[in-house]
Protein backbone atom coordinates (compact mmCIF):
# COMPACT_ATOMS: atom_id res chain seq x y z
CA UNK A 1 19.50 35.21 -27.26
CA UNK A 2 21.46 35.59 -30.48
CA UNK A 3 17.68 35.55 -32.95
CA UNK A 4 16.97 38.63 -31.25
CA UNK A 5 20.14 40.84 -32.14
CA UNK A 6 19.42 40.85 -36.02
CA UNK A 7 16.38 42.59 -36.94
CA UNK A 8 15.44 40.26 -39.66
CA UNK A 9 12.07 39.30 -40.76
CA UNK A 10 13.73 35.73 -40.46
CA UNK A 11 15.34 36.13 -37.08
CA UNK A 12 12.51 37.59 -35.46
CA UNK A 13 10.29 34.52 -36.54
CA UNK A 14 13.22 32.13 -34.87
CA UNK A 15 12.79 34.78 -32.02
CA UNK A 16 9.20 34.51 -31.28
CA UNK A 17 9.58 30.45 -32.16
CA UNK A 18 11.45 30.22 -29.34
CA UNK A 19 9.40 32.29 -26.80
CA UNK A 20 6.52 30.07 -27.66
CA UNK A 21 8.75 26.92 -27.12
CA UNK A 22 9.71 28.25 -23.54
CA UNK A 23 5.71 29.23 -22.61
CA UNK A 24 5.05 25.73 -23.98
CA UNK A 25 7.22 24.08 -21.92
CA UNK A 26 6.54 26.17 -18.59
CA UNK A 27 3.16 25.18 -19.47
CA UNK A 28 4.10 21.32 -19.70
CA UNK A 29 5.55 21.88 -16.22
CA UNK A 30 3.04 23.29 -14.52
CA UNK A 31 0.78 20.91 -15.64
CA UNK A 32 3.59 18.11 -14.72
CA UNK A 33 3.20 19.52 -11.28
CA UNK A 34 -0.70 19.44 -11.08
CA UNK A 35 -0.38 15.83 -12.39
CA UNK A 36 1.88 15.09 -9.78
CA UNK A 37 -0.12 16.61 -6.67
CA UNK A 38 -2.88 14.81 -8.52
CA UNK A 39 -1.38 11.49 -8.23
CA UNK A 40 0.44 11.87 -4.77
CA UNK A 41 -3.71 12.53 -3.39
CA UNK A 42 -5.19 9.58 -5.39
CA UNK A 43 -2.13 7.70 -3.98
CA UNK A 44 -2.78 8.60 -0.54
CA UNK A 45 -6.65 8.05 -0.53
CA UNK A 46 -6.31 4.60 -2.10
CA UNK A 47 -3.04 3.55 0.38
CA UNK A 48 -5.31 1.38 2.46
CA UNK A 49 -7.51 -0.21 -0.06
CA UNK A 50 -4.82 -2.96 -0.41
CA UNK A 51 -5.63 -4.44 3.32
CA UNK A 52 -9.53 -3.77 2.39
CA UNK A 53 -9.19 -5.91 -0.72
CA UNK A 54 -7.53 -8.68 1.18
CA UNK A 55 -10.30 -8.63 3.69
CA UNK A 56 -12.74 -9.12 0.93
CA UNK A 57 -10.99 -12.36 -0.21
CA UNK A 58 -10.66 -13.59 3.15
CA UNK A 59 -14.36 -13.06 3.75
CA UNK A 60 -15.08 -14.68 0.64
CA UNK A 61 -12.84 -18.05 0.92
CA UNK A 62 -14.70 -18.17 4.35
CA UNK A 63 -18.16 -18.31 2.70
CA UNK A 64 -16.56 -20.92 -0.21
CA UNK A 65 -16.01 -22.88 2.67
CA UNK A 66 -19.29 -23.08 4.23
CA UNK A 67 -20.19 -26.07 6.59
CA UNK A 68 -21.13 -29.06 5.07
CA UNK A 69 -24.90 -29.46 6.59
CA UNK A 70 -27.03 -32.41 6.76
CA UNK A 71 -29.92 -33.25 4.38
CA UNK A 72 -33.10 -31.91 5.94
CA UNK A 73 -36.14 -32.65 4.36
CA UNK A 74 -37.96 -29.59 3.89
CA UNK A 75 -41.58 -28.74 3.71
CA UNK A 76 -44.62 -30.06 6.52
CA UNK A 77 -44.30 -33.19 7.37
CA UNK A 78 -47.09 -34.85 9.21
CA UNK A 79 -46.01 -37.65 12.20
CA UNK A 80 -49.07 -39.41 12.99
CA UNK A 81 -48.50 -40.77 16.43
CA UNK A 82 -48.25 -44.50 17.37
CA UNK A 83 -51.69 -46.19 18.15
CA UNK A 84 -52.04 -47.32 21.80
CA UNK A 85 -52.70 -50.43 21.16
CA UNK A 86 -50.03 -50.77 18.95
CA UNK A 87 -47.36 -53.60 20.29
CA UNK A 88 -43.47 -52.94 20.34
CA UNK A 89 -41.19 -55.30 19.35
């Protein structure tokens, strides 16, 4: 390093300038690394949420398509049976 051969107040500014550049960026990669691991383990716990999601649609075109089902008439109905005496036709 060429800043660090004068012994300038001026050169030994540039000097330390450029040690803090190189920390900064050793710092930028180590965090670039983290990041990285970071992203390959989020990658590999969400890998099989694809086929899970596509599961969920399936399930829930299913239910869109529900059965079509007759009209029942719902609540007590009361059948009073046929009188004995009462003639068919």
């Amino acid at each position: 390093m060429l800043s660090g051969v004068p012994r300038s107040d001026c050169a030994v500014q540039v000097n330390i300038a450029i040690m803090r550049a190189f920390v900064n960026l050793r710092e930028a990669l180590t965090a670039s690394k983290e990041l990285a691991r970071k992203l390959a383990e989020l990658e590999r716990r969400i890998a099989n949420h694809d086929e899970n999601i596509l599961m969920l649609f399936q399930a829930i075109r299913q239910l869109m398509a529900a059965k079509e089902t007759t009209n029942k008439i719902i609540g007590f109905q009361f059948r009073e049976k046929r009188a004995a005496y009462y003639a068919r036709r």
